[in-house]
Protein backbone atom coordinates (compact mmCIF):
# COMPACT_ATOMS: atom_id res chain seq x y z
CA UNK A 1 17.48 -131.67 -30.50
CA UNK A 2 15.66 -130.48 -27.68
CA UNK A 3 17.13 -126.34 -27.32
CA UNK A 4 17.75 -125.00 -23.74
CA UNK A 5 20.27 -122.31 -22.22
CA UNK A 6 23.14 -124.31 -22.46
CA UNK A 7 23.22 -125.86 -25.91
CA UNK A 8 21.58 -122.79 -27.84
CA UNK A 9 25.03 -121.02 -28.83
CA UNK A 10 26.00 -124.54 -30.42
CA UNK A 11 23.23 -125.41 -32.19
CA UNK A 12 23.64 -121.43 -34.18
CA UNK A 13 27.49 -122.91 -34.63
CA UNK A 14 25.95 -125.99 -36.58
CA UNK A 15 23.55 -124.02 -38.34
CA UNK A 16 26.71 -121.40 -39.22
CA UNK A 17 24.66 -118.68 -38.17
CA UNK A 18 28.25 -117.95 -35.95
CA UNK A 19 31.25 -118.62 -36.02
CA UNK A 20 33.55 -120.54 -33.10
CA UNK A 21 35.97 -117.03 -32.77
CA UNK A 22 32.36 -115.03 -31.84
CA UNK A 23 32.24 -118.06 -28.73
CA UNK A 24 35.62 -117.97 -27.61
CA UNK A 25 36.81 -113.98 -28.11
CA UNK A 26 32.89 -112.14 -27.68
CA UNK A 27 30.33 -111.56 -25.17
CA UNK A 28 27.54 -113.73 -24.98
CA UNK A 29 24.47 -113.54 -23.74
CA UNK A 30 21.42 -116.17 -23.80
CA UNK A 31 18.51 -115.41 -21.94
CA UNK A 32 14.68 -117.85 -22.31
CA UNK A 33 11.53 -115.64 -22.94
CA UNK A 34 9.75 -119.08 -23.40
CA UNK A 35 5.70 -118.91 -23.71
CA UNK A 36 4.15 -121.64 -25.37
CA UNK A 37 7.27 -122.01 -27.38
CA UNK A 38 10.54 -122.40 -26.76
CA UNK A 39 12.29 -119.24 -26.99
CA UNK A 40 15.69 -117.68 -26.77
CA UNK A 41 17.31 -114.30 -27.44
CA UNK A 42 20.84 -114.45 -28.07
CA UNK A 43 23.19 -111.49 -28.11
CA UNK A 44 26.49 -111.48 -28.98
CA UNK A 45 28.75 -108.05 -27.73
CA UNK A 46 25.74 -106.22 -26.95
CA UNK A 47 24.38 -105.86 -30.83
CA UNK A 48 24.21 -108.79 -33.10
CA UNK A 49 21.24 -111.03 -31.48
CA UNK A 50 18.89 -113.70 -32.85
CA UNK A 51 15.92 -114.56 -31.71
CA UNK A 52 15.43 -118.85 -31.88
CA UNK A 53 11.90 -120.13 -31.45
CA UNK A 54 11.82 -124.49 -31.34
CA UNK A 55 7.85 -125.79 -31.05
CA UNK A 56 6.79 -128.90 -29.51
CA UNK A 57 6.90 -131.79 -32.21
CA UNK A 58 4.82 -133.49 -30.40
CA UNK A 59 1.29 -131.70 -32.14
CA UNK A 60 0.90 -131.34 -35.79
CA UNK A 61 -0.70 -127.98 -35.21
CA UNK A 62 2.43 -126.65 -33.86
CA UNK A 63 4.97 -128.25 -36.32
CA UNK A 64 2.34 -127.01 -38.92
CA UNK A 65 2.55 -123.34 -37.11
CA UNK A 66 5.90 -122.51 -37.76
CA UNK A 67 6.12 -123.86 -41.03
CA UNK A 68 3.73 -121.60 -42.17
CA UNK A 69 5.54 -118.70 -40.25
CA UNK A 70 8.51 -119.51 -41.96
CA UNK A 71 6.70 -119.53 -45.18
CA UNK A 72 5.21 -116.04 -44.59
CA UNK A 73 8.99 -114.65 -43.63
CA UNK A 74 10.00 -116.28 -47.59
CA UNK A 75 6.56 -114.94 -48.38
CA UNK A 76 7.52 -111.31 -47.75
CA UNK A 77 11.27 -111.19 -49.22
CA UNK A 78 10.81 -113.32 -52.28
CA UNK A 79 7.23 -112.86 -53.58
CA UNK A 80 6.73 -110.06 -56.24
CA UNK A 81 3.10 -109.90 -55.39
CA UNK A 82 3.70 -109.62 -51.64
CA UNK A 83 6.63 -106.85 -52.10
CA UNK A 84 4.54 -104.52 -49.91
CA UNK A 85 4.66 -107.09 -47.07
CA UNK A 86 8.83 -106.47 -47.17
CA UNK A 87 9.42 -103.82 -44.68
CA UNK A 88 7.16 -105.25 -42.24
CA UNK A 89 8.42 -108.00 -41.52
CA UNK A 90 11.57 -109.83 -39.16
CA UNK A 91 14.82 -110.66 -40.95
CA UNK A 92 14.85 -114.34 -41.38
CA UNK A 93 18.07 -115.82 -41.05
CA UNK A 94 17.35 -119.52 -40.74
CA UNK A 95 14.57 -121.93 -40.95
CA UNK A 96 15.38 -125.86 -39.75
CA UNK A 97 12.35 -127.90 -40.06
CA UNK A 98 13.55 -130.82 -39.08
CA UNK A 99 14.22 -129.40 -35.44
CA UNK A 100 10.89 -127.45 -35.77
CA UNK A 101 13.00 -123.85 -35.47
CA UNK A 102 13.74 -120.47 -36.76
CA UNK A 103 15.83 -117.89 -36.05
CA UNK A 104 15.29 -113.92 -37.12
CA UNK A 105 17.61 -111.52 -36.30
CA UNK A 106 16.91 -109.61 -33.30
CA UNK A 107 17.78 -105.51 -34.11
CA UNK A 108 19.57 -103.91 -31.23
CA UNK A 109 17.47 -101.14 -29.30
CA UNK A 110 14.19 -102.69 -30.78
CA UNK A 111 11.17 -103.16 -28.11
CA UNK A 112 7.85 -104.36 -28.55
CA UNK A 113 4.54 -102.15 -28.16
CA UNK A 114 3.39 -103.61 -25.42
CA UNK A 115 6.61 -102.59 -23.64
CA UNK A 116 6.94 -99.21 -25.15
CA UNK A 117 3.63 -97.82 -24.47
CA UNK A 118 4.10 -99.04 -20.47
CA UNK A 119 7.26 -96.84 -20.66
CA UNK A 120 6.23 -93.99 -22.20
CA UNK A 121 2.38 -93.91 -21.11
CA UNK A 122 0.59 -92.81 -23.67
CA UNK A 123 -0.51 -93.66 -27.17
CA UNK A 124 1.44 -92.05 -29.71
CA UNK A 125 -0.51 -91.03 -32.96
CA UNK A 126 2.21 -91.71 -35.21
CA UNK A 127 2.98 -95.20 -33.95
CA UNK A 128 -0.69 -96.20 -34.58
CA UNK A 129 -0.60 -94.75 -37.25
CA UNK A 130 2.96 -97.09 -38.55
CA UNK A 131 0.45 -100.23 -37.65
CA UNK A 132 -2.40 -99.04 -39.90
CA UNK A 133 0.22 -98.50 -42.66
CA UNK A 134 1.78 -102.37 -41.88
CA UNK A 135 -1.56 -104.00 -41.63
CA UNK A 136 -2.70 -102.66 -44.91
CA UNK A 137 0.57 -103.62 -46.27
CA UNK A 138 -0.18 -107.08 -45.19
CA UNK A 139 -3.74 -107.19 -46.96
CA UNK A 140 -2.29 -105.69 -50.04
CA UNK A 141 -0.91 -109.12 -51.26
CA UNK A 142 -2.15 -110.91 -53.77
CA UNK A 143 -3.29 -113.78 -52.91
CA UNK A 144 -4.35 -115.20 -56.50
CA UNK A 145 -0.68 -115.22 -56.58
CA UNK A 146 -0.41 -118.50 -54.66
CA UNK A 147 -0.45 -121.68 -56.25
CA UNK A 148 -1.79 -125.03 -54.79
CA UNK A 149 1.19 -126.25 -53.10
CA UNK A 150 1.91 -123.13 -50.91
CA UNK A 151 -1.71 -122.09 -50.52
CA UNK A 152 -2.10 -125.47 -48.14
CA UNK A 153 0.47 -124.05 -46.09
CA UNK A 154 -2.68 -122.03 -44.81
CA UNK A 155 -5.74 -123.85 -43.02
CA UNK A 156 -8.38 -121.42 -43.81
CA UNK A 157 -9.89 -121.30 -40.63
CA UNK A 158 -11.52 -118.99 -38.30
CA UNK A 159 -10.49 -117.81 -35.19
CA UNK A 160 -11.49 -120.34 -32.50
CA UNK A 161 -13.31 -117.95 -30.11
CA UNK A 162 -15.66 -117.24 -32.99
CA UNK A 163 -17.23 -120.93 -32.26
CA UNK A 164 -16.55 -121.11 -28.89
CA UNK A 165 -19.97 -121.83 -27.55
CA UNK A 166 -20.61 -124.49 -29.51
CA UNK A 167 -16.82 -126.11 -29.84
CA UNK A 168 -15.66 -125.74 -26.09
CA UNK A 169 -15.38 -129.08 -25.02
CA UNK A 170 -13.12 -129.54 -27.86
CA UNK A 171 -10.88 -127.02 -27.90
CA UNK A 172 -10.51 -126.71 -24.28
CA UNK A 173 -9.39 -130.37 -23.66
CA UNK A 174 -8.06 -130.05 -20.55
CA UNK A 175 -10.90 -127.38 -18.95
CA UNK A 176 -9.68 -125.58 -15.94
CA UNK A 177 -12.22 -124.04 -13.28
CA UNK A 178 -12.05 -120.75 -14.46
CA UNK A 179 -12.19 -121.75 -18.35
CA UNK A 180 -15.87 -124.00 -17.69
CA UNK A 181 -16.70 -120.94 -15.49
CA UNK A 182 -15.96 -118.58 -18.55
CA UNK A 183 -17.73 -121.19 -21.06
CA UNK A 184 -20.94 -121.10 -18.46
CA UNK A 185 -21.24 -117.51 -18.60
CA UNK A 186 -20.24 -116.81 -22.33
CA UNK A 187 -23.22 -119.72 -23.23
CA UNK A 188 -25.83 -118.12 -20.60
CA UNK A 189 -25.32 -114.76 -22.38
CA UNK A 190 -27.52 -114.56 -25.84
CA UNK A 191 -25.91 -111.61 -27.46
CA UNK A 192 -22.27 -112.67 -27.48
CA UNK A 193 -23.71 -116.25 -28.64
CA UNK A 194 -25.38 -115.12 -31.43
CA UNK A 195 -22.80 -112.55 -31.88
CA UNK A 196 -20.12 -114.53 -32.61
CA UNK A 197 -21.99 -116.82 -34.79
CA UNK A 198 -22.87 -114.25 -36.93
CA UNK A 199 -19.45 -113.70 -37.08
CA UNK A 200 -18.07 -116.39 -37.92
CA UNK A 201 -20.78 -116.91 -40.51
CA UNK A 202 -19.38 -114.17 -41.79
CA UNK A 203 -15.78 -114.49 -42.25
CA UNK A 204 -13.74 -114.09 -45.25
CA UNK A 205 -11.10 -115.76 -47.16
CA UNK A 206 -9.98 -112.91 -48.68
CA UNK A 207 -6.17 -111.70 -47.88
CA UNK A 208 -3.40 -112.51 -45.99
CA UNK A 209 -3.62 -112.36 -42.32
CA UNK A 210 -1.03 -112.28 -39.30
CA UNK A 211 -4.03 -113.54 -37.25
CA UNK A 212 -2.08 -112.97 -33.80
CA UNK A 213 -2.30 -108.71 -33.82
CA UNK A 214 -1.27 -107.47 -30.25
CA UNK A 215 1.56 -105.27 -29.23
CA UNK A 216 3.64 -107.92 -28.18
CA UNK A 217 4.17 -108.63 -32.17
CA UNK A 218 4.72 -105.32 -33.27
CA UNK A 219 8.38 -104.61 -32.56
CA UNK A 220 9.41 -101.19 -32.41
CA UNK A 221 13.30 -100.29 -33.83
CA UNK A 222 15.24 -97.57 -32.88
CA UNK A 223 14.92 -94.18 -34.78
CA UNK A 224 18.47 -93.30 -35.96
CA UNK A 225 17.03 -89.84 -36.65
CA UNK A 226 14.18 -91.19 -38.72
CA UNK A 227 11.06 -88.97 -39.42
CA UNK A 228 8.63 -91.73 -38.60
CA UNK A 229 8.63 -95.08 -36.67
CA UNK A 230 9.73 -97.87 -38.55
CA UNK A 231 7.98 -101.47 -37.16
CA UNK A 232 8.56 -105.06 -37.70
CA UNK A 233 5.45 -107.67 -37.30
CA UNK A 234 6.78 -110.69 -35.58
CA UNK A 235 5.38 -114.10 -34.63
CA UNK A 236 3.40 -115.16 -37.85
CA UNK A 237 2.37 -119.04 -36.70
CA UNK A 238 -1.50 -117.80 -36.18
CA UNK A 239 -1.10 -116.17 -40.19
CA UNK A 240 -3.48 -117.34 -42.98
CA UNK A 241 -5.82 -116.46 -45.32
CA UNK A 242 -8.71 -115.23 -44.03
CA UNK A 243 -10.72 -111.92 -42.75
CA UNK A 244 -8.48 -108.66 -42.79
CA UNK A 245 -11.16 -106.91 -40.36
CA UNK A 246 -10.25 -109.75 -37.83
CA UNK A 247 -6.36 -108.14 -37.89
CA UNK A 248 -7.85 -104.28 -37.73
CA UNK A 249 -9.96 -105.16 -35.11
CA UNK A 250 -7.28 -106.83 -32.97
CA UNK A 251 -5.22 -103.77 -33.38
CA UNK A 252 -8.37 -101.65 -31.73
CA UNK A 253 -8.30 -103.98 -28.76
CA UNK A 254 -5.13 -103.43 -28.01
CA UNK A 255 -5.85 -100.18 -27.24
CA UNK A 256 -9.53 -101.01 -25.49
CA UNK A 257 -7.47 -103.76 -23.57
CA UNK A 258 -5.35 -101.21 -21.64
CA UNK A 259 -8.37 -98.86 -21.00
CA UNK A 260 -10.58 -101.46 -20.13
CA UNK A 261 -8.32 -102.42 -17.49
CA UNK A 262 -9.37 -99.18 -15.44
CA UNK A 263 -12.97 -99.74 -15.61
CA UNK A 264 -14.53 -99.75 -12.35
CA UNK A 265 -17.57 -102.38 -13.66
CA UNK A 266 -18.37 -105.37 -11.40
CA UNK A 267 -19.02 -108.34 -14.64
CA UNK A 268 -22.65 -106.77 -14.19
CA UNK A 269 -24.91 -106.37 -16.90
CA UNK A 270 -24.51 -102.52 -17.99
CA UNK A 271 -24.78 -100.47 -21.16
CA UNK A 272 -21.89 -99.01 -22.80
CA UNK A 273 -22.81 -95.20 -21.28
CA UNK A 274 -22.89 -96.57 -17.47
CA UNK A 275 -19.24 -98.34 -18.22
CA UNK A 276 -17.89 -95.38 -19.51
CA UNK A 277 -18.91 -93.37 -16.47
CA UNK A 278 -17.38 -95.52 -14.39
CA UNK A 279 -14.13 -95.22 -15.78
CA UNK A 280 -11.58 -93.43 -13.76
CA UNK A 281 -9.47 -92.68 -17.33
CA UNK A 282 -11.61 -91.20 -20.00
CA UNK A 283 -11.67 -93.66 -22.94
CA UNK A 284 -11.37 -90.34 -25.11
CA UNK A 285 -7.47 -90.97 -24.44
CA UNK A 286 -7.21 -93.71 -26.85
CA UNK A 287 -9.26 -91.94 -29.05
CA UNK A 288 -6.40 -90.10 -31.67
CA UNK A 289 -4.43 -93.29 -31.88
CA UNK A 290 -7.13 -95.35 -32.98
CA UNK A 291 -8.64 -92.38 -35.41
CA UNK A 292 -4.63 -92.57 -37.38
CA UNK A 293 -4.23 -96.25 -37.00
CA UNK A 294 -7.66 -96.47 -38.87
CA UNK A 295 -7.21 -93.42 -41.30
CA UNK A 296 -3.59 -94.95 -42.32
CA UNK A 297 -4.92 -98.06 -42.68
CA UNK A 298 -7.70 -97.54 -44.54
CA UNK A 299 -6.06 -94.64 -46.81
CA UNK A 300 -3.65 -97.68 -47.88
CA UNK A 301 -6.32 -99.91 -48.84
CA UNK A 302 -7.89 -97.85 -50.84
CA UNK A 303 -11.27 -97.52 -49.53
CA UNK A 304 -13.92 -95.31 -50.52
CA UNK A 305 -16.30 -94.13 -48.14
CA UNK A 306 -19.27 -97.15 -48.50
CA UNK A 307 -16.85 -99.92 -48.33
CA UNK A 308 -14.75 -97.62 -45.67
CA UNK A 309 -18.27 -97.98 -43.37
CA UNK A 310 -18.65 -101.51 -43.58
CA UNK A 311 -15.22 -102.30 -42.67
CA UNK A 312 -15.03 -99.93 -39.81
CA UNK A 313 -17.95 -101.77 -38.22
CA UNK A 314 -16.41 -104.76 -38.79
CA UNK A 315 -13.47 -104.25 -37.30
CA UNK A 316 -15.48 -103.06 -34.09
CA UNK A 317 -17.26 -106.12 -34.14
CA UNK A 318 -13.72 -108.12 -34.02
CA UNK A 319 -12.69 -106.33 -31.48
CA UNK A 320 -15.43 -107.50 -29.65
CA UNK A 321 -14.41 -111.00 -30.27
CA UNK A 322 -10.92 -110.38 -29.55
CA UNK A 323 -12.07 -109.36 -26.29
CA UNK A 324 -14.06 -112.23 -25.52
CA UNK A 325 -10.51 -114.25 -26.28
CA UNK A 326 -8.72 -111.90 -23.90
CA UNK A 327 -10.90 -113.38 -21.15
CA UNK A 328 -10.18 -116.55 -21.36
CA UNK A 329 -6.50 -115.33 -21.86
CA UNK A 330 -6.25 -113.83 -18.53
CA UNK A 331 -8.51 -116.80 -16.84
CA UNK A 332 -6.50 -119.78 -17.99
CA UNK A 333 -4.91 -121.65 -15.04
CA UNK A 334 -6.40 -119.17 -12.34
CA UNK A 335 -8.98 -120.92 -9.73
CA UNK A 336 -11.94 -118.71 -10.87
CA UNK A 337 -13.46 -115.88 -13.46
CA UNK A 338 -11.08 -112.89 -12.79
CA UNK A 339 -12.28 -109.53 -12.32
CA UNK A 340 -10.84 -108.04 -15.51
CA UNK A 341 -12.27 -111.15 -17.35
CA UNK A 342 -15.70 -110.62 -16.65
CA UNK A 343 -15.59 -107.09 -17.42
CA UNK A 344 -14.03 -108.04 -20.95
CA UNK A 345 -17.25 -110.03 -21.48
CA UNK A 346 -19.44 -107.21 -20.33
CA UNK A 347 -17.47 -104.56 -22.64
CA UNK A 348 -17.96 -107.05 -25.37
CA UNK A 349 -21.61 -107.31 -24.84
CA UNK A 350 -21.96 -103.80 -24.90
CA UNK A 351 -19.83 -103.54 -27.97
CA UNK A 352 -22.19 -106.21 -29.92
CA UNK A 353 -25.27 -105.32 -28.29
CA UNK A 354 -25.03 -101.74 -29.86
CA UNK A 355 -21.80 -101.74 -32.32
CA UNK A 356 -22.31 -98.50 -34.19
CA UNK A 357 -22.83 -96.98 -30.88
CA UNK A 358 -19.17 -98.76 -29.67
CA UNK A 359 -18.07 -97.41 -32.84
CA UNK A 360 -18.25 -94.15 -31.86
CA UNK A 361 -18.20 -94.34 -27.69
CA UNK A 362 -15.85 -96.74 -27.29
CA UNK A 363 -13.57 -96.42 -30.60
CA UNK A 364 -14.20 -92.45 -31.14
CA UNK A 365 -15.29 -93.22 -34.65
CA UNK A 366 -17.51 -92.18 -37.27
CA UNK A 367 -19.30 -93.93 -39.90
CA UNK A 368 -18.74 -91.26 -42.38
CA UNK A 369 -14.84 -90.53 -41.84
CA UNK A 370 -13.02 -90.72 -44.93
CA UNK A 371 -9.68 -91.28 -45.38
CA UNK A 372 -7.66 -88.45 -46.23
């Protein structure tokens, strides 16, 4: 059953996630916020909503993506050893593999991050602080706590853009102009090559991953008079087991992403000083909300000030990769190399070029900061 606008309300009927009366005597409301999925928010009077994703069954990897999101949803509200993964995640009201689709609830008043912090422009240190506390409740599962059939459920990968000098040609099928442009520069450019292979050289199987961090999959609920935020992580096809630095360093270029955007660099070659200066929005803005992201995350792991270090610069170096992966983001199916693309790369050679000075310039870290 292929889902649109018209037959979305009947296929929640048939799945008796409503009832006929809620058609006939309520106010409905269907709207598509399709992306690479198909996607539909459905609200019925103004409060109850559900959110139905459907994925092409046309490629494996896709049919195989929302299994496993579905499996991380059952992962959080069933598992004893993944208990701490509970309050972080989406209500799942209905998983239908056959028609590749689930449905979570959708909470009333809830907004993503990306949308809250272009309202309210600025970074709020206690909501980074509420995703440092969720992403080490994701990497507090046990993992040994899996047994063979659901631990296929995860491919044990890394992230694509890690390899993406050497793999290109194959995961870029279809290469656009501004993609081979991207690949031509990214190849010509020795430290983000050998950057990223030492990354992915690097990488861990070691916890539980969303693997998709950004703001658009944090989702923000409304207060009701609560002392701190409460979030939800959403969209959990990209999860598996694998590096947790890869998730805390997605989560610091989120914030790098927005500043970056104001740099005044020209894709040039430049130092991570000269960028800085050229900024017309001191970086030293994002500054606090990375500092409590990091300090809540880290204080929930457990770390103590050695291991603390190591996975600090990690996480910087990520975040360099993540912003590599931005630029092709913003390039795909434009005619050339935008602006704000090449910059990404140039940030991100900075970054890997000199990471414990990005640690501290760029992220307004320090190697010995220890969790309080």
């Amino acid at each position: 059953m292929f889902l649109t606008t018209d037959n979305v309300v009947h296929y929640l009927v048939a799945r008796g996630l409503l009832d006929t009366e809620a058609i006939v005597g309520g106010a409905i409301s269907v709207v598509e916020v399709s992306r690479r999925n198909r996607n539909f928010r459905v609200e019925v009077d103004g409060s109850a909503g559900f959110f139905v994703k459907q994925v092409p069954a046309l490629f494996t990897e896709t049919t195989g993506s929302i299994h496993r999101e579905a499996f991380c949803y059952d992962l959080g509200s069933s598992d004893p050893s993944f208990a701490s993964l509970r309050p972080y995640i989406a209500p799942l009201l209905d998983y239908d593999p056959r028609q590749h689709t689930l449905t979570v609830k959708v909470l009333h008043g809830a907004e993503n991050l990306n949308a809250f912090h272009s309202r309210v422009q600025r970074f709020p240190e206690d909501i980074a602080e509420a995703q440092g506390r969720a992403l080490g409740a994701v990497h507090h599962g046990q993992i040994g706590s899996l047994n063979g059939a659901s631990s296929r459920v995860f491919p044990r990968i890394a992230p694509w853009v890690l390899t993406i000098a050497q793999t290109a040609e194959s995961v870029f099928t279809n290469m656009g102009p501004s993609t081979r442009e991207l690949v031509d520069l990214l190849r010509r450019n020795p430290i983000l090559v050998q950057g990223l292979y030492v990354l992915s050289t690097r990488w861990r199987q070691e916890t539980l991953i969303h693997g998709d961090i950004k703001w658009d999959n944090f989702i923000l609920l409304k207060s009701d008079g609560q002392e701190s935020p409460a979030l939800r992580m959403v969209d959990w096809e990209l999860a598996d087991i694998g590096d947790s630095a890869w998730d805390v360093g997605c989560a610091f270029a989120s914030y790098i992403q927005h500043w970056l955007a104001t740099l005044g660099a020209d894709g040039s070659s430049e130092d991570i000083s000269t960028l800085i200066l050229k900024a017309p929005h001191r970086v030293e803005s994002i500054w606090p909300a990375i500092r409590s992201l990091w300090h809540a995350y880290s204080q929930k792991r457990g770390f103590q000030l050695d291991e603390a270090g190591r996975e600090m610069r990690a996480a910087a170096n990520f975040a360099a990769a993540r912003l590599v992966l931005t630029a092709f983001e913003m390039s795909i199916r434009m005619p050339n190399v935008t602006r704000t693309s090449a910059v990404a790369l140039q940030l991100a050679t900075a970054m890997m070029a000199a990471p414990d000075i990005a640690v501290r310039d760029i992220l307004g870290l320090t190697q010995a900061e220890k969790p309080n």
